[in-house]
Protein backbone atom coordinates (compact mmCIF):
# COMPACT_ATOMS: atom_id res chain seq x y z
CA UNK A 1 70.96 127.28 91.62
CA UNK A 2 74.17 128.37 89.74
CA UNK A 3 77.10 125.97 90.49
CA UNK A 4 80.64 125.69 88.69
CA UNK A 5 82.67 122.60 89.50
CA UNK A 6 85.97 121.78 87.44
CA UNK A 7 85.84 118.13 85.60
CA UNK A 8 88.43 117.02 84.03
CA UNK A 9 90.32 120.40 84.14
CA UNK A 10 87.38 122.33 82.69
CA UNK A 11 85.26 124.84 84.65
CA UNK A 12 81.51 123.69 83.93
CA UNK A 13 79.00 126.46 85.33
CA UNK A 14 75.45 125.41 85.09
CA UNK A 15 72.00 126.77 86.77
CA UNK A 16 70.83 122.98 88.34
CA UNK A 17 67.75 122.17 90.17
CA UNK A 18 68.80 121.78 93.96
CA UNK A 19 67.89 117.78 93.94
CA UNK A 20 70.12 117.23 91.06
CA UNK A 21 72.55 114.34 91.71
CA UNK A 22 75.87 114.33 90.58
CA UNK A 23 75.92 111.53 88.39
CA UNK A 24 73.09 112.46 86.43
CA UNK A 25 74.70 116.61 86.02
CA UNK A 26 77.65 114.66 84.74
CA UNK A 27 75.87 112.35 82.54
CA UNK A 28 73.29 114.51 81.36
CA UNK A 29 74.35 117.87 81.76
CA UNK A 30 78.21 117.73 80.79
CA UNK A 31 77.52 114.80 78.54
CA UNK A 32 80.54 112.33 80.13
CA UNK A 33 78.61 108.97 79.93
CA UNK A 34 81.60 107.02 81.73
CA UNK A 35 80.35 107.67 84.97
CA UNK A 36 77.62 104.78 84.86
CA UNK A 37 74.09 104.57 87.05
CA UNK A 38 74.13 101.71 88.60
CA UNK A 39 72.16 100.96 91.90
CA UNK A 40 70.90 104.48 93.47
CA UNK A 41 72.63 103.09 97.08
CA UNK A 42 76.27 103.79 96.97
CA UNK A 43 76.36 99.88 97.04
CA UNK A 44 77.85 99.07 93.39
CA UNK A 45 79.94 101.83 93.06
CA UNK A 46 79.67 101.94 89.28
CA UNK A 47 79.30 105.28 89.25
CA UNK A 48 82.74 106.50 91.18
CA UNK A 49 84.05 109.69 90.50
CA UNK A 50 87.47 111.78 92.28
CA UNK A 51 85.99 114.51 93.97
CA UNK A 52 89.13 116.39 94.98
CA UNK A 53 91.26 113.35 94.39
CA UNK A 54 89.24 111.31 96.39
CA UNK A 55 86.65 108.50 95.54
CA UNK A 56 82.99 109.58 95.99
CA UNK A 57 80.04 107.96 94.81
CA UNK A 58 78.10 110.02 92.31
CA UNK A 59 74.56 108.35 92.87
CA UNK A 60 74.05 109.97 96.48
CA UNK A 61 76.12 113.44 96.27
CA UNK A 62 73.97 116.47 94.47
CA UNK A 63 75.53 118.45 92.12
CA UNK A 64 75.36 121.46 94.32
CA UNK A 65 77.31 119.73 96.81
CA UNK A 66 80.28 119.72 94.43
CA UNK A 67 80.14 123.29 93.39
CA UNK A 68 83.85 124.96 93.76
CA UNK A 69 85.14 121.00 93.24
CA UNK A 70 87.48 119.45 91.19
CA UNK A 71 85.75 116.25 89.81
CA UNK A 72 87.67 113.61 87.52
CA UNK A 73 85.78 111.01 85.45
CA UNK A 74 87.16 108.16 83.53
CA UNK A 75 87.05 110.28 80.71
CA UNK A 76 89.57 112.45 82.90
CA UNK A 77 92.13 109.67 83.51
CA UNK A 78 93.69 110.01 79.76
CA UNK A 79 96.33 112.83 79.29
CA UNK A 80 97.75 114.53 76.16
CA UNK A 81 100.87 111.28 76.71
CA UNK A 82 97.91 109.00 76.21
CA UNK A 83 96.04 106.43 78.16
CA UNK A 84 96.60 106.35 82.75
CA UNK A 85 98.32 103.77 83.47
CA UNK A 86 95.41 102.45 84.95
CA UNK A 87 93.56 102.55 81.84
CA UNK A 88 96.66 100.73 80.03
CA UNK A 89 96.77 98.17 82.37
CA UNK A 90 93.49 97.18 82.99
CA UNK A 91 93.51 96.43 79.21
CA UNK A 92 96.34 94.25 79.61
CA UNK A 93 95.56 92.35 82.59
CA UNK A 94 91.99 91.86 81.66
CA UNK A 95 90.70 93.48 84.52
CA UNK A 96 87.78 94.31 82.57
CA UNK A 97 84.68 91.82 81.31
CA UNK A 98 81.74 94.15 80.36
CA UNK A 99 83.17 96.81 81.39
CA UNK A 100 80.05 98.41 83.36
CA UNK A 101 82.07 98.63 86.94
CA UNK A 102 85.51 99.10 84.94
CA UNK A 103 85.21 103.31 85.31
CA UNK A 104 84.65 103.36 89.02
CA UNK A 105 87.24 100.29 89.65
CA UNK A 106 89.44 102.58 87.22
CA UNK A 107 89.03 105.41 89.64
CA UNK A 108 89.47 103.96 93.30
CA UNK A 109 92.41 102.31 91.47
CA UNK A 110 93.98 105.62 90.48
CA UNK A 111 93.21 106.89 93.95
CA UNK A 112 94.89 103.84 95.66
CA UNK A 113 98.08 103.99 93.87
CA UNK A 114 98.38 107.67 93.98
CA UNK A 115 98.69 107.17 97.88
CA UNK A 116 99.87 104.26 97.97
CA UNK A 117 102.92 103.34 95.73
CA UNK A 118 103.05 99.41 96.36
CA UNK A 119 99.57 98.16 97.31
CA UNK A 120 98.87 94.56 98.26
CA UNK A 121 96.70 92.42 97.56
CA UNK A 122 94.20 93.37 100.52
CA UNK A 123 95.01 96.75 100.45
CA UNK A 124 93.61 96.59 96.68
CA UNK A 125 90.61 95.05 98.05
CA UNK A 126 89.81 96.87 100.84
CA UNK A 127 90.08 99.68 98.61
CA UNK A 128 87.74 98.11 95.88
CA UNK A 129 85.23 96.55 98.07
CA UNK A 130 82.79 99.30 97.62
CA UNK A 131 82.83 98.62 93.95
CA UNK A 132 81.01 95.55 92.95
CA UNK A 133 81.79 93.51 89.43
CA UNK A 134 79.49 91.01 88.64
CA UNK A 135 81.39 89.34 85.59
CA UNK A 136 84.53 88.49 87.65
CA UNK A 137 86.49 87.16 90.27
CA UNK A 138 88.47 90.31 91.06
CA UNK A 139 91.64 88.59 90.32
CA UNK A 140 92.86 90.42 86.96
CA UNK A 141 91.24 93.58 88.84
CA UNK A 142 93.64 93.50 91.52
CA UNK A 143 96.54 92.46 89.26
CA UNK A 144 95.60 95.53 87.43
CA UNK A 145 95.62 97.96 89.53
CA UNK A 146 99.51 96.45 91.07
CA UNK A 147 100.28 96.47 87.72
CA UNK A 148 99.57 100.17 86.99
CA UNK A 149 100.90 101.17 90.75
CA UNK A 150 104.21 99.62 89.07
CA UNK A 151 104.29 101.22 86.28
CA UNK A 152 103.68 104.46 88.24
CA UNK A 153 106.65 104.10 90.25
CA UNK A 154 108.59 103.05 87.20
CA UNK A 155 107.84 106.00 85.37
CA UNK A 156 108.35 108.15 88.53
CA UNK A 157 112.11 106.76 89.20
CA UNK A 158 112.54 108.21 85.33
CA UNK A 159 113.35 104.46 84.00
């Protein structure tokens, strides 16, 4: 079947097998390898896309299911300014160890803040929970994503 869905601002029209699931048309089709394969179950989350501007996990929605969508990837997150915030600060606050979660924390992260100026800490782990990272404690994850929701709202008051 012939879908088009948007990812990362480009229109990508492809003829896809009706099974096909997103994760793998991203991967294999567009070629985007930071959406990562991780469990199959929607219970890592590793492989997190927007879909619209909200979090979806990539393992259990087809590719057809997304035609006419706007889909961001990790890859989508850096603008012509440079790195999201997100990205920058994850760097800085460590929120990253092997970086195999680090895309779809990335994600739910940039989703959070973008509705929610000033998270706490449990609203930044209610909103993570569905992403599991097996090299940490969460800590510099969390700090990470407050950090990035402050430099949002810095860069939105123009200072």
């Amino acid at each position: 079947m012939e879908i088009t869905i948007t990812i990362n601002g480009s229109d990508h029209a492809s003829d896809v097998e009706p099974r096909t699931l997103l994760v793998d048309h991203i991967r294999r089709t567009v070629g985007l390898t930071g959406t990562h394969v991780g469990c199959d179950t929607t219970s890592c989350g590793a492989c997190t896309v927007l879909m619209d501007g909200k979090p979806v996990k990539a393992c259990t929605v087809l590719a057809a299911q997304a035609d006419g969508t706007e889909v961001t990837t990790v890859e989508g997150l850096k603008t012509a300014d440079g790195l999201h915030p997100i990205q920058s600060a994850f760097t800085d606050d460590h929120g990253l160890q092997c970086g195999f979660c680090t895309p779809g924390m990335m994600l739910v992260g940039a989703s959070l803040i973008a509705e929610n100026a000033d998270p706490s800490d449990d609203e930044v782990r209610w909103a993570i929970s569905g992403n599991l990272c097996r090299c940490t404690g969460y800590i510099n994850i969390v700090k990470a994503i407050q950090t990035a929701a402050a430099r949002v709202a810095e860069s939105s008051n123009g200072s």
